[in-house]
Protein backbone atom coordinates (compact mmCIF):
# COMPACT_ATOMS: atom_id res chain seq x y z
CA UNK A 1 -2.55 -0.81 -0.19
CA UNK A 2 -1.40 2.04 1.65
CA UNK A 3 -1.59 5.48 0.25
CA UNK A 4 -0.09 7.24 3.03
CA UNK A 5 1.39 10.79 2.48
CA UNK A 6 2.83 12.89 5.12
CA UNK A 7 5.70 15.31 4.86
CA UNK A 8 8.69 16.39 7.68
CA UNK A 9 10.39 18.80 8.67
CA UNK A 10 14.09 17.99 7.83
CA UNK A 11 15.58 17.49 11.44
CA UNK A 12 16.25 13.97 12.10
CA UNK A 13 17.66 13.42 15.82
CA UNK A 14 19.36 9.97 17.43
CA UNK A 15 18.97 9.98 21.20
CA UNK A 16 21.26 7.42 23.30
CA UNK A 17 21.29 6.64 26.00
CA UNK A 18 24.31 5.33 27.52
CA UNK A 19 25.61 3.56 30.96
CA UNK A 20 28.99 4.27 31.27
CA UNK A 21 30.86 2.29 34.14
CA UNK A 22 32.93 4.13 35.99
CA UNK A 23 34.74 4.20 39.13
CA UNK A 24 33.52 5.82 42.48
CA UNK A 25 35.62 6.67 45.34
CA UNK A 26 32.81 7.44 47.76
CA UNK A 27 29.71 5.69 46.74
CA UNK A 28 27.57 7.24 49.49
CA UNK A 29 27.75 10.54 48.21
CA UNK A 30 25.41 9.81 45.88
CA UNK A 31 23.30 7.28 47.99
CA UNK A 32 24.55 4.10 46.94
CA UNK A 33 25.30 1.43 49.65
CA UNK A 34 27.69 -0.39 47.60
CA UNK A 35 31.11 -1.83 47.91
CA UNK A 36 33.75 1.09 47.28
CA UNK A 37 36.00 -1.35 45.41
CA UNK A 38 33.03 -2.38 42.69
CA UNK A 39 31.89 0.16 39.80
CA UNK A 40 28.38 2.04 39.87
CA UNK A 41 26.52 3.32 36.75
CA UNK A 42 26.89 6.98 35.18
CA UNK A 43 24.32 7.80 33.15
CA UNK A 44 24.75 10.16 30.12
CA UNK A 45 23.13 10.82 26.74
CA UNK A 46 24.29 11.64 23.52
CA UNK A 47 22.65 13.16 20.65
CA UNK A 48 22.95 13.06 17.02
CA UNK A 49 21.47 15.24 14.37
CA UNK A 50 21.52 13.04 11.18
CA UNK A 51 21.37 14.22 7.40
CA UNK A 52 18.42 12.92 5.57
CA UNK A 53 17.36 12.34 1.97
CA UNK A 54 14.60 11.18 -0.21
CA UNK A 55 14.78 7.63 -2.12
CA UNK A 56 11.83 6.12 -4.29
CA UNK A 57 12.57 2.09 -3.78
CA UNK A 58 12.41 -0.21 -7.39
CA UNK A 59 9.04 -0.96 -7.92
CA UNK A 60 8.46 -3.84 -5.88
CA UNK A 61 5.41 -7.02 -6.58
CA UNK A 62 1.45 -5.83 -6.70
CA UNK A 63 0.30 -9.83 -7.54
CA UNK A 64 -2.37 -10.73 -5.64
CA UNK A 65 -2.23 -7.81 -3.56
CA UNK A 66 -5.49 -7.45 -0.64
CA UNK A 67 -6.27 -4.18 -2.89
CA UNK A 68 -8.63 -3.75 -5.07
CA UNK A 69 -8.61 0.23 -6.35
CA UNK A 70 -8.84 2.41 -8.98
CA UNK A 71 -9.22 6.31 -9.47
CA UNK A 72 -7.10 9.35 -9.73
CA UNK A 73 -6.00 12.49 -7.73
CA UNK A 74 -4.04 15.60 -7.75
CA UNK A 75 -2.09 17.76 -5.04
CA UNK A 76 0.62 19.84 -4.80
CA UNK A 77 3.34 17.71 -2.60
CA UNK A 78 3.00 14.75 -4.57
CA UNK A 79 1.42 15.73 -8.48
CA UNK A 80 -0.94 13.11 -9.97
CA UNK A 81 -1.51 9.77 -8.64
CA UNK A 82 -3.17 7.32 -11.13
CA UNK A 83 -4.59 3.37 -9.73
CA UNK A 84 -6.15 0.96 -11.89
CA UNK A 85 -6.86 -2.87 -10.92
CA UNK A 86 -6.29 -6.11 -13.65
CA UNK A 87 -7.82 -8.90 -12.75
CA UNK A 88 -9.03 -12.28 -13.49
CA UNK A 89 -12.81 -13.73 -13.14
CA UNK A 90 -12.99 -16.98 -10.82
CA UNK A 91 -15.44 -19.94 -12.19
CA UNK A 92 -17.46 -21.83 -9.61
CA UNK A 93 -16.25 -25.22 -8.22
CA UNK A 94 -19.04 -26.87 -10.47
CA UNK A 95 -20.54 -26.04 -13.95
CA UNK A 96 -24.31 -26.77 -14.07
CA UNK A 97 -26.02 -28.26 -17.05
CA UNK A 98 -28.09 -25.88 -18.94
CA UNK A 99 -31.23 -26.61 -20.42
CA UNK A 100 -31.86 -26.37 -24.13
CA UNK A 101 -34.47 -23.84 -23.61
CA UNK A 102 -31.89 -21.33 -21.37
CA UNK A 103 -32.46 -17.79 -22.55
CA UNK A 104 -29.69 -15.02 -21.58
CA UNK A 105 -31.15 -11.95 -19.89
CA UNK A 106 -27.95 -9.92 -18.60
CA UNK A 107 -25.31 -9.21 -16.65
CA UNK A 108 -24.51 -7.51 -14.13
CA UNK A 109 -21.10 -6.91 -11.79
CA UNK A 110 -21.51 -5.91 -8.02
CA UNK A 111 -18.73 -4.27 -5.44
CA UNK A 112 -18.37 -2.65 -2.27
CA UNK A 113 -16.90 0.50 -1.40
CA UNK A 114 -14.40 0.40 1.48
CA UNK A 115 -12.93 4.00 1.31
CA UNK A 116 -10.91 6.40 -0.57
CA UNK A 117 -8.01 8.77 -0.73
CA UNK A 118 -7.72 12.27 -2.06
CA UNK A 119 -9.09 15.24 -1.84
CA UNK A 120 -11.66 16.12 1.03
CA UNK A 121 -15.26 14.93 -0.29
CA UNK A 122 -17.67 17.89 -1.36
CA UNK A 123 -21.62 17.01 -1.52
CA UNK A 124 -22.91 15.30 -4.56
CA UNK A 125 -19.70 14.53 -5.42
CA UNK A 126 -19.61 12.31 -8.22
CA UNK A 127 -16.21 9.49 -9.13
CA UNK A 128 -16.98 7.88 -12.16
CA UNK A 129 -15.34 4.23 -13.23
CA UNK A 130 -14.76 2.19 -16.57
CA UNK A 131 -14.49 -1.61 -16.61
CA UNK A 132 -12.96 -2.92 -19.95
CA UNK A 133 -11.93 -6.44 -20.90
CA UNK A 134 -8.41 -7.30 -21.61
CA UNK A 135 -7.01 -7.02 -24.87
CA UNK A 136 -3.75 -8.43 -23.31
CA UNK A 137 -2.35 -11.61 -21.43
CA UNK A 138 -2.87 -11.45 -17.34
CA UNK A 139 -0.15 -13.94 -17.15
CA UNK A 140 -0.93 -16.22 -13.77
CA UNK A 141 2.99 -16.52 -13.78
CA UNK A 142 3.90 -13.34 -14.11
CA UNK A 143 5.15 -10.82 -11.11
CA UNK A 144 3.27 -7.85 -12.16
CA UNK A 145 4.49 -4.09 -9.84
CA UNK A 146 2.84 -1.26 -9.27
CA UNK A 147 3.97 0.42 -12.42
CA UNK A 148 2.92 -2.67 -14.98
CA UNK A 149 0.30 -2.20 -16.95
CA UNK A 150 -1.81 -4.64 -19.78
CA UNK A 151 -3.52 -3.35 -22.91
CA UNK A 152 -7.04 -2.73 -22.81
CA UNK A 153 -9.94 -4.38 -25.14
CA UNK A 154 -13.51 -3.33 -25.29
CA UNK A 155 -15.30 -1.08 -23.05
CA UNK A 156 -18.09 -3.51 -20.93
CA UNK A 157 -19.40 -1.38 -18.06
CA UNK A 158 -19.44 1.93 -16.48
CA UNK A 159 -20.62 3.19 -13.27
CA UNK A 160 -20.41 6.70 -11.12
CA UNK A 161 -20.31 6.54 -7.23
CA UNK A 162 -21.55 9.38 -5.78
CA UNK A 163 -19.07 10.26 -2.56
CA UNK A 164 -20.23 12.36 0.49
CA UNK A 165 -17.94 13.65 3.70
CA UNK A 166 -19.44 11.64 6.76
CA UNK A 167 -21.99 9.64 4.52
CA UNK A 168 -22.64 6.58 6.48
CA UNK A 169 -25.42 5.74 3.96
CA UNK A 170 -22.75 5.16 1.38
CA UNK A 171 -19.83 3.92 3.12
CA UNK A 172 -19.40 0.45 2.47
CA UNK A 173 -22.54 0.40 -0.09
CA UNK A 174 -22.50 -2.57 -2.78
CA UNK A 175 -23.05 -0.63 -5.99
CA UNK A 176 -24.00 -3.24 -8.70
CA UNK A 177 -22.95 -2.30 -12.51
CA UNK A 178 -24.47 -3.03 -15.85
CA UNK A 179 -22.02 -4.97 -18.03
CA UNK A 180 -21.92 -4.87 -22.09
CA UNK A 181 -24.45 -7.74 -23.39
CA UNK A 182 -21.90 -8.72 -25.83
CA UNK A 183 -19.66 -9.43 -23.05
CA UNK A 184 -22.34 -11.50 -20.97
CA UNK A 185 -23.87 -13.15 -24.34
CA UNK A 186 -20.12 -14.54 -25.12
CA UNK A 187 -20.18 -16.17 -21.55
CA UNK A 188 -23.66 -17.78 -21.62
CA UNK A 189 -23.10 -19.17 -24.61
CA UNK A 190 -20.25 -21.12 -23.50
CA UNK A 191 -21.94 -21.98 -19.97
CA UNK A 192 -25.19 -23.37 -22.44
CA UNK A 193 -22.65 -25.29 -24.58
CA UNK A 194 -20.52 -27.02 -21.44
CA UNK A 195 -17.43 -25.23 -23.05
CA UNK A 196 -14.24 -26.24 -21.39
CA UNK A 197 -13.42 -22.70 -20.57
CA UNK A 198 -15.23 -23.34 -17.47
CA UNK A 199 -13.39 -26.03 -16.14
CA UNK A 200 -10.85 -23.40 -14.01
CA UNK A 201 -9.57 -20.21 -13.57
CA UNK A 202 -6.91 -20.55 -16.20
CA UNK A 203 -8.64 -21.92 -18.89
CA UNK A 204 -11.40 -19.30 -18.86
CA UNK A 205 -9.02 -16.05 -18.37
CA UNK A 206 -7.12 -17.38 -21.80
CA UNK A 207 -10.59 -17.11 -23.34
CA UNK A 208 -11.45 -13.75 -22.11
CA UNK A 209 -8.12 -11.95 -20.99
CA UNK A 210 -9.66 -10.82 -17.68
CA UNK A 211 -11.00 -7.28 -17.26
CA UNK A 212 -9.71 -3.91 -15.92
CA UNK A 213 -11.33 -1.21 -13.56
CA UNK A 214 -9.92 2.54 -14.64
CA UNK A 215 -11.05 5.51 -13.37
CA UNK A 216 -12.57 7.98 -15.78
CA UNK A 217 -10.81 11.56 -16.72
CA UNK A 218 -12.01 14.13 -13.80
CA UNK A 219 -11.76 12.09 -10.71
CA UNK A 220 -10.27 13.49 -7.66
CA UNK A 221 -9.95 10.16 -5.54
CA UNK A 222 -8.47 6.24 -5.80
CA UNK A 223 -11.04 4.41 -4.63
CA UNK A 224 -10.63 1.06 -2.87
CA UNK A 225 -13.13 -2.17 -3.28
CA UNK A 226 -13.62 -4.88 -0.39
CA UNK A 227 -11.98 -7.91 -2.75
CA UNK A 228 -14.39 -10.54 -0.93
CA UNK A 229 -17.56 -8.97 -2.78
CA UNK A 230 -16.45 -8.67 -5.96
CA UNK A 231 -18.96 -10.47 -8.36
CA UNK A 232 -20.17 -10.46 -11.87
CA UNK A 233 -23.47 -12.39 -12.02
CA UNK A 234 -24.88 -13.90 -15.34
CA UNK A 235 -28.46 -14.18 -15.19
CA UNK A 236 -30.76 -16.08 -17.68
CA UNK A 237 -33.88 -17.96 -17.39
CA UNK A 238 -35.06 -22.10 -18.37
CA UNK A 239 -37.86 -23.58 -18.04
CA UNK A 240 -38.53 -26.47 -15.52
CA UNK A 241 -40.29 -30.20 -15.71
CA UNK A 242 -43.48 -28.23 -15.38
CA UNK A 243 -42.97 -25.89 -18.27
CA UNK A 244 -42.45 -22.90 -16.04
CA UNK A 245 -40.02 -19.73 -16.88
CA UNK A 246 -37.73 -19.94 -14.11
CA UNK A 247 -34.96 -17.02 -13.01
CA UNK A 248 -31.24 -18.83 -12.71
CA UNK A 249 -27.84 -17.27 -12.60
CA UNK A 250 -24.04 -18.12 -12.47
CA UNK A 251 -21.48 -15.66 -10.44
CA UNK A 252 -18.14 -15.09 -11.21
CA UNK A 253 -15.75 -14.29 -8.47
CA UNK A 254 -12.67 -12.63 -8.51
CA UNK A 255 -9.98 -15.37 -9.83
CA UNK A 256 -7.04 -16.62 -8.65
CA UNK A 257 -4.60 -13.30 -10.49
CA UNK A 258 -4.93 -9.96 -10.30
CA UNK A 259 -2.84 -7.03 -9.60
CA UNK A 260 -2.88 -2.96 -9.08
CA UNK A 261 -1.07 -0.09 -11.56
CA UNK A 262 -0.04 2.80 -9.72
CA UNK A 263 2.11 5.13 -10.80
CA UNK A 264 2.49 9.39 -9.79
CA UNK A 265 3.57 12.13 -12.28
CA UNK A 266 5.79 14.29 -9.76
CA UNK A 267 6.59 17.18 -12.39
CA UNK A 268 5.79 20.67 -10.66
CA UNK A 269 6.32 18.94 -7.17
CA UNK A 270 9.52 19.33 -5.17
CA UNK A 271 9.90 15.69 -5.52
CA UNK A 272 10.08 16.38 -9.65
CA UNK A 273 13.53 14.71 -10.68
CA UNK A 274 13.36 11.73 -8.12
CA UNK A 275 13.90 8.52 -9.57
CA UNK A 276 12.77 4.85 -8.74
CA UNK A 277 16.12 3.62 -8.50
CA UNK A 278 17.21 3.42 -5.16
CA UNK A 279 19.59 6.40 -5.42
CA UNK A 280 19.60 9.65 -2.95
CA UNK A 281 17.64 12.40 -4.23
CA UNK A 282 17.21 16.33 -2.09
CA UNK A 283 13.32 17.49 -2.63
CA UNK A 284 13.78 21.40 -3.72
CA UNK A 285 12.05 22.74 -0.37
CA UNK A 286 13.21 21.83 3.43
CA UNK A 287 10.55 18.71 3.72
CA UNK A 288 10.91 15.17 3.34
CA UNK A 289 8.12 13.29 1.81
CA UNK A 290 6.59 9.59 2.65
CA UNK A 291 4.04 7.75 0.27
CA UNK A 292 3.94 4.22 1.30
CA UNK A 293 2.09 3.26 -1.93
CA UNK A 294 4.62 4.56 -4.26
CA UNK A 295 8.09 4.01 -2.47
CA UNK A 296 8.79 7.46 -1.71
CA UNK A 297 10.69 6.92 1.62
CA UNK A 298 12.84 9.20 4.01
CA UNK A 299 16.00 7.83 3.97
CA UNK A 300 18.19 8.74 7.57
CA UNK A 301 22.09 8.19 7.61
CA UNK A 302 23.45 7.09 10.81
CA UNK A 303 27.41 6.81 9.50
CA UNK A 304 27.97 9.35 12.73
CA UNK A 305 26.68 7.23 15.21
CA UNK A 306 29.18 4.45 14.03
CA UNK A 307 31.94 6.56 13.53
CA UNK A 308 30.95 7.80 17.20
CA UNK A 309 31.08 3.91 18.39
CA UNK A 310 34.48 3.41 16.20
CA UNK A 311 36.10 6.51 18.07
CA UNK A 312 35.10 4.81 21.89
CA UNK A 313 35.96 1.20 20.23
CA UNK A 314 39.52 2.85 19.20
CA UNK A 315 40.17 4.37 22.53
CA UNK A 316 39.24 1.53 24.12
CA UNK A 317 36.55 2.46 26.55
CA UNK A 318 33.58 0.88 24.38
CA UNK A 319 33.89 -1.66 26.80
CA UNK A 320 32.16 0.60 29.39
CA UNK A 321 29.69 1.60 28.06
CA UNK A 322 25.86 -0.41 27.29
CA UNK A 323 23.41 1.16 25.25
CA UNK A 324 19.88 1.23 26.99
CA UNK A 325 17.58 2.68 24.66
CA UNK A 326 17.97 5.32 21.32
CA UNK A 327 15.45 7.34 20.25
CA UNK A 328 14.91 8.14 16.31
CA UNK A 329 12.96 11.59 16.28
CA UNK A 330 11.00 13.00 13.24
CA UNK A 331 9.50 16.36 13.13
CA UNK A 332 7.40 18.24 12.24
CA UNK A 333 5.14 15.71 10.87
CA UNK A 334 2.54 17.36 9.01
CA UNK A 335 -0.22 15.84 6.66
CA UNK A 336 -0.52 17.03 3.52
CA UNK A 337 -4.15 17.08 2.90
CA UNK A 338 -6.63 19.20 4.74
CA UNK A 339 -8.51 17.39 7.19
CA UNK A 340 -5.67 14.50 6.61
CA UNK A 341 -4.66 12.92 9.90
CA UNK A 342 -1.48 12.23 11.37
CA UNK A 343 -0.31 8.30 11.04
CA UNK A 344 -0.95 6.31 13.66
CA UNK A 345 2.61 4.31 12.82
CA UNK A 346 5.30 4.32 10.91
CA UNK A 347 7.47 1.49 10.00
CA UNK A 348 11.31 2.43 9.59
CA UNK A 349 13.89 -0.60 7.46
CA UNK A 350 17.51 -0.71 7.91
CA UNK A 351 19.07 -1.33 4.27
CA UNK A 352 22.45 -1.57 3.17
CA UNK A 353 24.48 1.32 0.53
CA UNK A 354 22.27 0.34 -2.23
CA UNK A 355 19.24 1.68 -0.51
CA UNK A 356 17.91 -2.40 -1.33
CA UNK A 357 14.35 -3.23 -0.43
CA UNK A 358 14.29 -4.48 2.08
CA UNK A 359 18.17 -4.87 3.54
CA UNK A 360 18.66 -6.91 7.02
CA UNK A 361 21.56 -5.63 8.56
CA UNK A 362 22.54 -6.94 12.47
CA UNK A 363 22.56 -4.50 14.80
CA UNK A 364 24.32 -5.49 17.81
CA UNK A 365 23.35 -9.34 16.90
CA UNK A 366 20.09 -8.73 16.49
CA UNK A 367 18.81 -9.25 13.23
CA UNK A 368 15.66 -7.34 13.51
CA UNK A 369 15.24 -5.30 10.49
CA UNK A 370 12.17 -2.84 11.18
CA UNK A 371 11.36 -0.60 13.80
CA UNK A 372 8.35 0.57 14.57
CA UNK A 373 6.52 4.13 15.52
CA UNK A 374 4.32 4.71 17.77
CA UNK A 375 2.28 8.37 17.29
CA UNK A 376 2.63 10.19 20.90
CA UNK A 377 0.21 13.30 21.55
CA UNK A 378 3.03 15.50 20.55
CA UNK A 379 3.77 15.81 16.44
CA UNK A 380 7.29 14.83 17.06
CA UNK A 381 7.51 10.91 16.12
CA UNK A 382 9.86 8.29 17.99
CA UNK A 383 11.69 5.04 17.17
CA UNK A 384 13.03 2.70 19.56
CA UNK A 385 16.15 2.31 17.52
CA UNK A 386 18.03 -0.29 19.75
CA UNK A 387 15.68 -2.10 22.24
């Protein structure tokens, strides 16, 4: 998941630029050795300053997203941004047979850190995490959003990461979390007895719900979690054929459902008021906003290039002229975090009235629908709009 944020200035400009054909009585006053009678190329450009809006897209599918994040933070452009992560636990291909004499020890969950978002890190910085089981259905048919959430049972773990600026000790450190005995007592029991709830993902997530990660009141950051590591480990001893106490454990993976909340509160932003319906909304100062995670999108109306195309079309000399290249240009692009880069791309969608996501609409036969942006050395960005 993407939590980009970045905020423009309102100017949105359309460059073309167009080959007209027209005709030339004397070619070789402008250096062209060509046959009087045949046309040469004029070339001219055309801009267009376009109004712009803000438009938060419907919520669209989180299932079985690549994140896995939790956490919290606060800042002025874009208010309070909550993530939390449902998920289910995976069972191993086999089930081994327990002895008789298998004792339960603990258990323990273990996950890497990838990275974070929010505010800039300060030194002993501390972001502090609850895992809970479910109290409600994770539904392996369901298409859970960003902005579902499921019920949540008894508390099983905590843990508090400790986040540094430039700490290369902790980046992408496993930290490893104590889970509730009750919890891990519940699940050897039903490893000991060959219970059925191990024979799949499905039929052990009925039994137990799944669990939740949710970030505790005073974080500043959402945290995000390399998926692939994810692991809660049972671990209890048996003895062997020699009468020997021997260490044994079973891991649970991350199953074959999950999904990530997220959700903003925008009140006392100048995005307050915008809606996640598709409809056009005008942000109270003279930005426009972009946060990929939550929809907020800068929405660009072209109608004046068409109308411009309808006018040439209508006096009939559309026929002379091919497009070679438009430019979309956004600026100022500014970051609104300190210390927050500038993106390295943006990724523009043509939709239809609606504002649907996303809309594929031809442009001149080509049914491409996105456009991508390239960041220059300069803050202004640029779309090829019509390759």
């Amino acid at each position: 998941m993407n939590l980009l944020v970045k905020k423009f200035k309102e100017a949105i400009v359309v460059l073309l630029l167009l080959s007209f054909f027209v005709s030339c009585e004397d070619p070789g006053k402008i250096g062209l050795d060509v046959d009087p009678k045949n046309s040469v190329i004029l070339t001219r450009y055309k801009e267009f300053v376009l109004p712009s809006t803000q438009v938060q897209f419907n919520p669209r599918s989180t299932s079985n997203s690549s994140s896995l994040q939790a956490g919290t933070y606060s800042d002025q452009d874009f208010g309070t941004v909550l993530s939390k992560s449902y998920l289910w636990l995976g069972v191993q291909p086999s089930t081994p047979i327990l002895n008789s004499n298998a004792a339960y020890v603990n258990t323990t969950l273990s996950i890497q850190f990838s990275s974070y978002y929010g505010s800039e890190a300060e030194n002993l910085e501390i972001e502090s995490f609850e895992i809970y089981q479910l109290a409600g259905n994770l539904n392996a048919t369901t298409d859970y959003t960003r902005i579902d959430e499921i019920s949540l049972g008894a508390l099983i773990g905590t843990v508090d990461i400790l986040i540094q600026e430039r700490d290369t000790v902790r980046i992408d450190s496993v930290f490893t979390i104590d889970i509730n005995d009750s919890f891990g007592q519940l699940l050897f029991d039903k490893l000991k007895a060959n219970d059925p709830i191990y024979d799949n993902d499905t039929t052990l997530n009925d039994f137990i719900k799944g669990i939740a990660i949710i970030a505790k009141a005073g974080n500043n950051k959402v945290l995000q979690f390399n998926p692939a590591t994810f692991n809660i480990k049972l671990n209890y001893t048996e003895e062997n054929s020699a009468g020997q106490t021997v260490d044994r454990n079973y891991s649970f993976n991350l199953g074959t459902k999950r999904f990530y909340h997220l959700s903003s509160d925008l009140s006392a932003t100048p995005l307050a008021g915008i809606l996640p319906d598709n409809n056009d909304f005008m942000p109270s100062d003279d930005y426009r906003y972009m946060q990929a995670g939550t929809l907020i999108a800068l929405k660009v109306d072209y109608d004046s290039i068409i109308s411009f195309f309808e006018g040439e079309k209508n006096s009939d000399s559309i026929n002379s002229i091919i497009i070679q290249r438009a430019w979309l240009s956004v600026g100022d692009v500014s970051a609104n975090k300190p210390g927050a880069s500038l993106p390295f791309s943006l990724t523009a969608y043509f939709t239809d009235g609606a504002n649907t996501w996303p809309a594929f609409t031809e442009i001149g036969g080509d049914s491409t629908s996105r456009m991508t942006v390239l960041q220059n050395e300069f803050i202004t960005q640029t779309i090829p709009v019509f390759p």
